[in-house]
PDB file of N, CA and C in Angstrom:
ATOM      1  N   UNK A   1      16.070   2.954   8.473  1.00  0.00           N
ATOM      2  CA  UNK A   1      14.714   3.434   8.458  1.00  0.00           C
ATOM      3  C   UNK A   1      13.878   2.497   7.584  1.00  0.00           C
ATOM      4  N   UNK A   2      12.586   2.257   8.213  1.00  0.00           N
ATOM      5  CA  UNK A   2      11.666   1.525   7.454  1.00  0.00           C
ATOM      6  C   UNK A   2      10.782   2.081   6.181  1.00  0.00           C
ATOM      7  N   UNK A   3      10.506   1.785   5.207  1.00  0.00           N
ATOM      8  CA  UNK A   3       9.938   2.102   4.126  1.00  0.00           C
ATOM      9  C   UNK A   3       8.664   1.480   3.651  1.00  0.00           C
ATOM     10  N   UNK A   4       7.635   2.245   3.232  1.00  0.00           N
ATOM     11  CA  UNK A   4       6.240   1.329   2.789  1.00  0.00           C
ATOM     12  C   UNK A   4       6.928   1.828   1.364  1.00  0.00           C
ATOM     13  N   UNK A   5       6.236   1.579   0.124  1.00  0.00           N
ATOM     14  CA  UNK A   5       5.719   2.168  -1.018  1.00  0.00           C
ATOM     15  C   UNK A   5       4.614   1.709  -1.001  1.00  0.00           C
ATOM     16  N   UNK A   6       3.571   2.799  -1.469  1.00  0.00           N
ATOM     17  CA  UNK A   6       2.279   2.753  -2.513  1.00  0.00           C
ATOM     18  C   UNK A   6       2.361   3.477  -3.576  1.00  0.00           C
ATOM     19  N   UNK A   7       2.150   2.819  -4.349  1.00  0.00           N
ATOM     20  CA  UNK A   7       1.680   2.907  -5.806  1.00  0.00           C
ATOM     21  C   UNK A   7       1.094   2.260  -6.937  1.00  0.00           C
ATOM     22  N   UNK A   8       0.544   2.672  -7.699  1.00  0.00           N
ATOM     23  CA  UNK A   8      -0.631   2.480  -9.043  1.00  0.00           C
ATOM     24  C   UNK A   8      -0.427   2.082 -10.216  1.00  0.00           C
ATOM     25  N   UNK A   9      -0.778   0.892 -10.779  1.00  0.00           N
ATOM     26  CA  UNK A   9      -0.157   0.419 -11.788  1.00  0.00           C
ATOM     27  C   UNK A   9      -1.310   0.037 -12.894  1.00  0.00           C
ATOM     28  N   UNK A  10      -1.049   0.323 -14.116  1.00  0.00           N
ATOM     29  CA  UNK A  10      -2.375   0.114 -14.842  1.00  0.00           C
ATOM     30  C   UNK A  10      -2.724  -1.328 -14.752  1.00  0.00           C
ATOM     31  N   UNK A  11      -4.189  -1.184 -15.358  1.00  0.00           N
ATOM     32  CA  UNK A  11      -4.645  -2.212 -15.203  1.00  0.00           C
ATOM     33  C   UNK A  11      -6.298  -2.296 -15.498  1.00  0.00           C
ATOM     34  N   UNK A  12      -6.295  -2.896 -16.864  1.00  0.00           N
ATOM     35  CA  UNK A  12      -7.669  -2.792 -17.008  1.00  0.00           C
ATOM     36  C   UNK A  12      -7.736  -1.798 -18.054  1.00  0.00           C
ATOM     37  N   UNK A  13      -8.900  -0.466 -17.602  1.00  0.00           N
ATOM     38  CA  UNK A  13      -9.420   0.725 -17.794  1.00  0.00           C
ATOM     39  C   UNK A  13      -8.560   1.601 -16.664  1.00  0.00           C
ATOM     40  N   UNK A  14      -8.171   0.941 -16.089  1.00  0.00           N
ATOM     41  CA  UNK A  14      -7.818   2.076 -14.588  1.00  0.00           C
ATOM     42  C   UNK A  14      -6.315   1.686 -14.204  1.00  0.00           C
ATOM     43  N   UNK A  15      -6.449   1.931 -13.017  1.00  0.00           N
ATOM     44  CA  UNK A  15      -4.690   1.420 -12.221  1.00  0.00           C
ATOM     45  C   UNK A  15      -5.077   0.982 -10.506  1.00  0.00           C
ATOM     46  N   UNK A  16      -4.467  -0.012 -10.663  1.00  0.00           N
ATOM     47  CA  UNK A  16      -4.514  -0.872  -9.248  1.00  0.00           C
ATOM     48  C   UNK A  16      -3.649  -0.254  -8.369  1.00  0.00           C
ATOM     49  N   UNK A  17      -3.947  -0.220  -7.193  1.00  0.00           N
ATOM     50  CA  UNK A  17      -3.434  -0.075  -6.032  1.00  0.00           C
ATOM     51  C   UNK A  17      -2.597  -1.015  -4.970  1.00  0.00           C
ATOM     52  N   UNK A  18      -1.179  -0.921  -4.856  1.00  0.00           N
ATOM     53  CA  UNK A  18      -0.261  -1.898  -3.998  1.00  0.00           C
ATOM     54  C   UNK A  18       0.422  -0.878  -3.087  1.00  0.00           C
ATOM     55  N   UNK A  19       0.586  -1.668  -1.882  1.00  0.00           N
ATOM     56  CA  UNK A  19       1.152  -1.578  -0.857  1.00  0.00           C
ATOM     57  C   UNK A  19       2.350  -2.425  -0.509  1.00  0.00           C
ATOM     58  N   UNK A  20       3.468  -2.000  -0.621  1.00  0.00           N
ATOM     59  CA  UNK A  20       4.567  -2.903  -0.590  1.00  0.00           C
ATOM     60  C   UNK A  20       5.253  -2.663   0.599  1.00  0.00           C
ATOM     61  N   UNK A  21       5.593  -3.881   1.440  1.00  0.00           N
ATOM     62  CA  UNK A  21       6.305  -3.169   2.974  1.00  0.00           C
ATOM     63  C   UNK A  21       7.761  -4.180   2.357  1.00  0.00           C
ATOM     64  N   UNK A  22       8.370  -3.776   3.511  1.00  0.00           N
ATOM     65  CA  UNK A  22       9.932  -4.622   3.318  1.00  0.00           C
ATOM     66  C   UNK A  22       9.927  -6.115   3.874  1.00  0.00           C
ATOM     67  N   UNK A  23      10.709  -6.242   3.013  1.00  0.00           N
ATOM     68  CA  UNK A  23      10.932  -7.638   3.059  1.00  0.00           C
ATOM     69  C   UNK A  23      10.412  -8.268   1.700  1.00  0.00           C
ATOM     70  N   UNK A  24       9.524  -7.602   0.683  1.00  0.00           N
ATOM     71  CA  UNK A  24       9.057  -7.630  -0.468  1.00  0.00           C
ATOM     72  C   UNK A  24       7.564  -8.080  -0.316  1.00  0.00           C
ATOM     73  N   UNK A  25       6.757  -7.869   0.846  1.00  0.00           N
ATOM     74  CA  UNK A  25       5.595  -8.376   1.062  1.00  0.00           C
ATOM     75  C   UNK A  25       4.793  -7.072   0.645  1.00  0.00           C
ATOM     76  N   UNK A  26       3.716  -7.649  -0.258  1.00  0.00           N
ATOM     77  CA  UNK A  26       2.996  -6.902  -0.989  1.00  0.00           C
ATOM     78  C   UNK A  26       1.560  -7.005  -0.996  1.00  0.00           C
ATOM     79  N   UNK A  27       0.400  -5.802  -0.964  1.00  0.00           N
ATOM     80  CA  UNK A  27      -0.902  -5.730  -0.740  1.00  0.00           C
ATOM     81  C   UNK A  27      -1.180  -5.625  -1.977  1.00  0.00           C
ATOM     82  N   UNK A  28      -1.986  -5.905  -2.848  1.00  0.00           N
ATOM     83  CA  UNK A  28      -3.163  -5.393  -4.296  1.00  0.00           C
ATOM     84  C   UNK A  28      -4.449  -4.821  -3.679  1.00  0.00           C
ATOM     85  N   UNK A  29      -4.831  -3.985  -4.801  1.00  0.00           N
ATOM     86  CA  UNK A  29      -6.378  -3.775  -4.135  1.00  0.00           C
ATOM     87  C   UNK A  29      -6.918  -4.583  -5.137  1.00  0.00           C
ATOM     88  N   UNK A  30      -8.185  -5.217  -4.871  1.00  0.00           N
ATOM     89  CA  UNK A  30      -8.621  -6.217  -5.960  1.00  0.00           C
ATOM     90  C   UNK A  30      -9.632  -5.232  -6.775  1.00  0.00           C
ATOM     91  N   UNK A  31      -9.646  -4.125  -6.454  1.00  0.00           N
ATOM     92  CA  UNK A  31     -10.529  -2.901  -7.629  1.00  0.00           C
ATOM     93  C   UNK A  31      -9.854  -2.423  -8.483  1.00  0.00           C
ATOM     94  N   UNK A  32      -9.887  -1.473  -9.321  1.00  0.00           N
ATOM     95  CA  UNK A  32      -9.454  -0.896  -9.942  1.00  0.00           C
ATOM     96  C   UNK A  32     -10.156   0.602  -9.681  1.00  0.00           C
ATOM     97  N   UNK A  33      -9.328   1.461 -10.071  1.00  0.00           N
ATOM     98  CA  UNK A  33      -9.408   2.864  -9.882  1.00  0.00           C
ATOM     99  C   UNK A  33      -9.154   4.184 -11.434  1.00  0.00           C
ATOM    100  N   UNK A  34      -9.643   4.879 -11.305  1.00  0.00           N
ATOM    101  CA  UNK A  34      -9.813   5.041 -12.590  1.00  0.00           C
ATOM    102  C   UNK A  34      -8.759   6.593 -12.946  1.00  0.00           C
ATOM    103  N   UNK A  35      -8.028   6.732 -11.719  1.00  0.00           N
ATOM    104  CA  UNK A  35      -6.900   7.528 -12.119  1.00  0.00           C
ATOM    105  C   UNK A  35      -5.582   7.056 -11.223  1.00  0.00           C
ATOM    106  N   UNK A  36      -5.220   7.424 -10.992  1.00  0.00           N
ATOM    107  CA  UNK A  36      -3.674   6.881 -10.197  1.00  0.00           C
ATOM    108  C   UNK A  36      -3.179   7.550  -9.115  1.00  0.00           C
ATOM    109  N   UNK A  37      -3.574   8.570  -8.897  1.00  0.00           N
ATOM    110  CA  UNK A  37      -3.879   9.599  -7.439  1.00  0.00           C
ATOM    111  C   UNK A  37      -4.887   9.091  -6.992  1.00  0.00           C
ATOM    112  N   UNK A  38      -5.871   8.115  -7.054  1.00  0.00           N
ATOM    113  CA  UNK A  38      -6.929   7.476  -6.854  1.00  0.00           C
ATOM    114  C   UNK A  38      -6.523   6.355  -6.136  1.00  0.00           C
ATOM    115  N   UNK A  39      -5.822   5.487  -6.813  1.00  0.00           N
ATOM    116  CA  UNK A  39      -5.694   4.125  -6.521  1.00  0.00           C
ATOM    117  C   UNK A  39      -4.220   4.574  -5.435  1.00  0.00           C
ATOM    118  N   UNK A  40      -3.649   5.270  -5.292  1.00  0.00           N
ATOM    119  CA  UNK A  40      -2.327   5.795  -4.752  1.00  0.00           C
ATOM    120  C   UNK A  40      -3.240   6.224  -2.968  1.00  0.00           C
ATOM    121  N   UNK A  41      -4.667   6.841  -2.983  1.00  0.00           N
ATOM    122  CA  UNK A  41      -5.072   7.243  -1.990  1.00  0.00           C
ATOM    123  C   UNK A  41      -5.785   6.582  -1.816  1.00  0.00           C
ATOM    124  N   UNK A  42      -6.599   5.149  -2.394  1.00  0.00           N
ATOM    125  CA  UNK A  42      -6.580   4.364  -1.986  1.00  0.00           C
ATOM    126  C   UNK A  42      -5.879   3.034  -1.057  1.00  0.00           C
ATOM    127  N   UNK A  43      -5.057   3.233  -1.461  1.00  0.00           N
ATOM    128  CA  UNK A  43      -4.027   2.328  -0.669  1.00  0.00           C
ATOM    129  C   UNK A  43      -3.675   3.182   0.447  1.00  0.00           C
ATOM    130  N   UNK A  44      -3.346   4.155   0.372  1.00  0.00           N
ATOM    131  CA  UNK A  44      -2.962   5.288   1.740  1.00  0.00           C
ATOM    132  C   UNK A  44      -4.402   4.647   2.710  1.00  0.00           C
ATOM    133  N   UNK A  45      -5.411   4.490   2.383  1.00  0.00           N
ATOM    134  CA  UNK A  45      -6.784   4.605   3.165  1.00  0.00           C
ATOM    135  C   UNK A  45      -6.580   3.263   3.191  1.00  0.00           C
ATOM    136  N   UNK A  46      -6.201   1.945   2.728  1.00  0.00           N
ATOM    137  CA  UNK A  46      -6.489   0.724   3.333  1.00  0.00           C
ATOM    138  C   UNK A  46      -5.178   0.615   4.359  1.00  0.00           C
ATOM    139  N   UNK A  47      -3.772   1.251   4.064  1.00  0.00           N
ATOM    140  CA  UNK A  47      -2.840   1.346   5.318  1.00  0.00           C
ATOM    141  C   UNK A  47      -3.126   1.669   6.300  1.00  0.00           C
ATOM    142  N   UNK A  48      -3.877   2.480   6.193  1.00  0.00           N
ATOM    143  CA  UNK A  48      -4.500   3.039   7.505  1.00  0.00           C
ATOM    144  C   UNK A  48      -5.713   2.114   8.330  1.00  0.00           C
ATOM    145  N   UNK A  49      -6.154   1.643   7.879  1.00  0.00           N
ATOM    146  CA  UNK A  49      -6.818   0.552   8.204  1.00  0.00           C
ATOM    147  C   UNK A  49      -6.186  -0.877   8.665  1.00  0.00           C
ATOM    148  N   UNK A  50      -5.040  -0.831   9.205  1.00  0.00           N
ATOM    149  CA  UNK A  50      -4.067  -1.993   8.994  1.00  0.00           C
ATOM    150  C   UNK A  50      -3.298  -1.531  10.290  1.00  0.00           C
ATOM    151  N   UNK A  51      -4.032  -1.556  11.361  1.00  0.00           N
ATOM    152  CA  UNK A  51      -2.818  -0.842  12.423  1.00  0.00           C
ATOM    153  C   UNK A  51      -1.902  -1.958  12.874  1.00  0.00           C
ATOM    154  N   UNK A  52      -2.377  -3.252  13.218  1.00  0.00           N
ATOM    155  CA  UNK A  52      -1.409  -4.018  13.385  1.00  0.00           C
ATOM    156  C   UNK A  52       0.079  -4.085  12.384  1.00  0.00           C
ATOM    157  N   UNK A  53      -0.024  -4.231  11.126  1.00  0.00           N
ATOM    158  CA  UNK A  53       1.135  -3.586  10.297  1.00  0.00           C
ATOM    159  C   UNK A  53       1.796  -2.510  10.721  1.00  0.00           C
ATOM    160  N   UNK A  54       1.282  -1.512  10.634  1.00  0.00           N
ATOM    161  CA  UNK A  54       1.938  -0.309  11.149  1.00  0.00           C
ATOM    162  C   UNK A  54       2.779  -0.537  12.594  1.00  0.00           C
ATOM    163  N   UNK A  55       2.089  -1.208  13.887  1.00  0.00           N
ATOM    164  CA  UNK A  55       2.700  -1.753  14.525  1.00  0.00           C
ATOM    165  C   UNK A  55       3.841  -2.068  14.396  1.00  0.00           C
ATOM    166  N   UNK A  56       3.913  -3.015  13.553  1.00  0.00           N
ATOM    167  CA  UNK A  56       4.682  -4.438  13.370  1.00  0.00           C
ATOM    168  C   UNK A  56       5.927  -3.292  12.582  1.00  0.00           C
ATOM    169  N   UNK A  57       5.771  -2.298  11.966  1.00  0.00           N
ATOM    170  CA  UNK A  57       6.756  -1.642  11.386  1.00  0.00           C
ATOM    171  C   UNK A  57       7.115  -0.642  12.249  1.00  0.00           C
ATOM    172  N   UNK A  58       6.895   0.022  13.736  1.00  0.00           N
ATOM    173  CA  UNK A  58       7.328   0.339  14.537  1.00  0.00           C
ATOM    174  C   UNK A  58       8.207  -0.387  15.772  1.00  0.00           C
ATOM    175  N   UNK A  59       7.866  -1.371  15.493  1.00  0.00           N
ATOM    176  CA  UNK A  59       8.804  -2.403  16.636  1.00  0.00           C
ATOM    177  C   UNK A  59      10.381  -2.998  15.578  1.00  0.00           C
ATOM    178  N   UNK A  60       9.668  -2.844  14.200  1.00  0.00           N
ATOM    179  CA  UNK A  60      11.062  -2.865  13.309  1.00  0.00           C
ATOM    180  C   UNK A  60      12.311  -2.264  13.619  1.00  0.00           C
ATOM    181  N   UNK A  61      11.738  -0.765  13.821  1.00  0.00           N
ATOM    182  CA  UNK A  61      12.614   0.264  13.711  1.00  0.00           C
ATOM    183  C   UNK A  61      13.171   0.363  15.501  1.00  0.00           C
ATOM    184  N   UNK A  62      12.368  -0.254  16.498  1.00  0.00           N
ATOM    185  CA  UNK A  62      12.867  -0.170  17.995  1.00  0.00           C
ATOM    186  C   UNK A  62      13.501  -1.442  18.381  1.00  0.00           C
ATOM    187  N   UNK A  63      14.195  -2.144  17.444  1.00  0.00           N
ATOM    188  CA  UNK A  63      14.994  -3.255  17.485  1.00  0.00           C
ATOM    189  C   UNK A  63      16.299  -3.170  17.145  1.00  0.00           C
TER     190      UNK A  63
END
């Protein structure tokens, strides 16, 4: 089974937002966010914006 993580890492005043898919390839958000359920649903909302990825991680799993 394929795996994303998102999660929030401080940074700044706030905590940044990453998107990590497998293979160790990794998204930043270049903002900062000022709680970590923030920057965590941020990244949920730029994945989603990324359908080709998502794609690309469904043909993973049908191989």
């Amino acid at each position: 089974m394929t795996s994303v993580t998102l999660s929030a890492t401080p940074k700044g005043n706030g905590f940044q937002a990453t998107i990590t898919f497998p293979g160790g390839v990794s998204i930043s958000s270049a903002d900062t966010f000022p709680t970590r359920s923030e920057a965590i649903a941020a990244a949920a909302l730029k994945l989603l914006d990324m359908p080709n990825r998502l794609d690309e991680l469904d043909a993973r799993d049908q191989t």
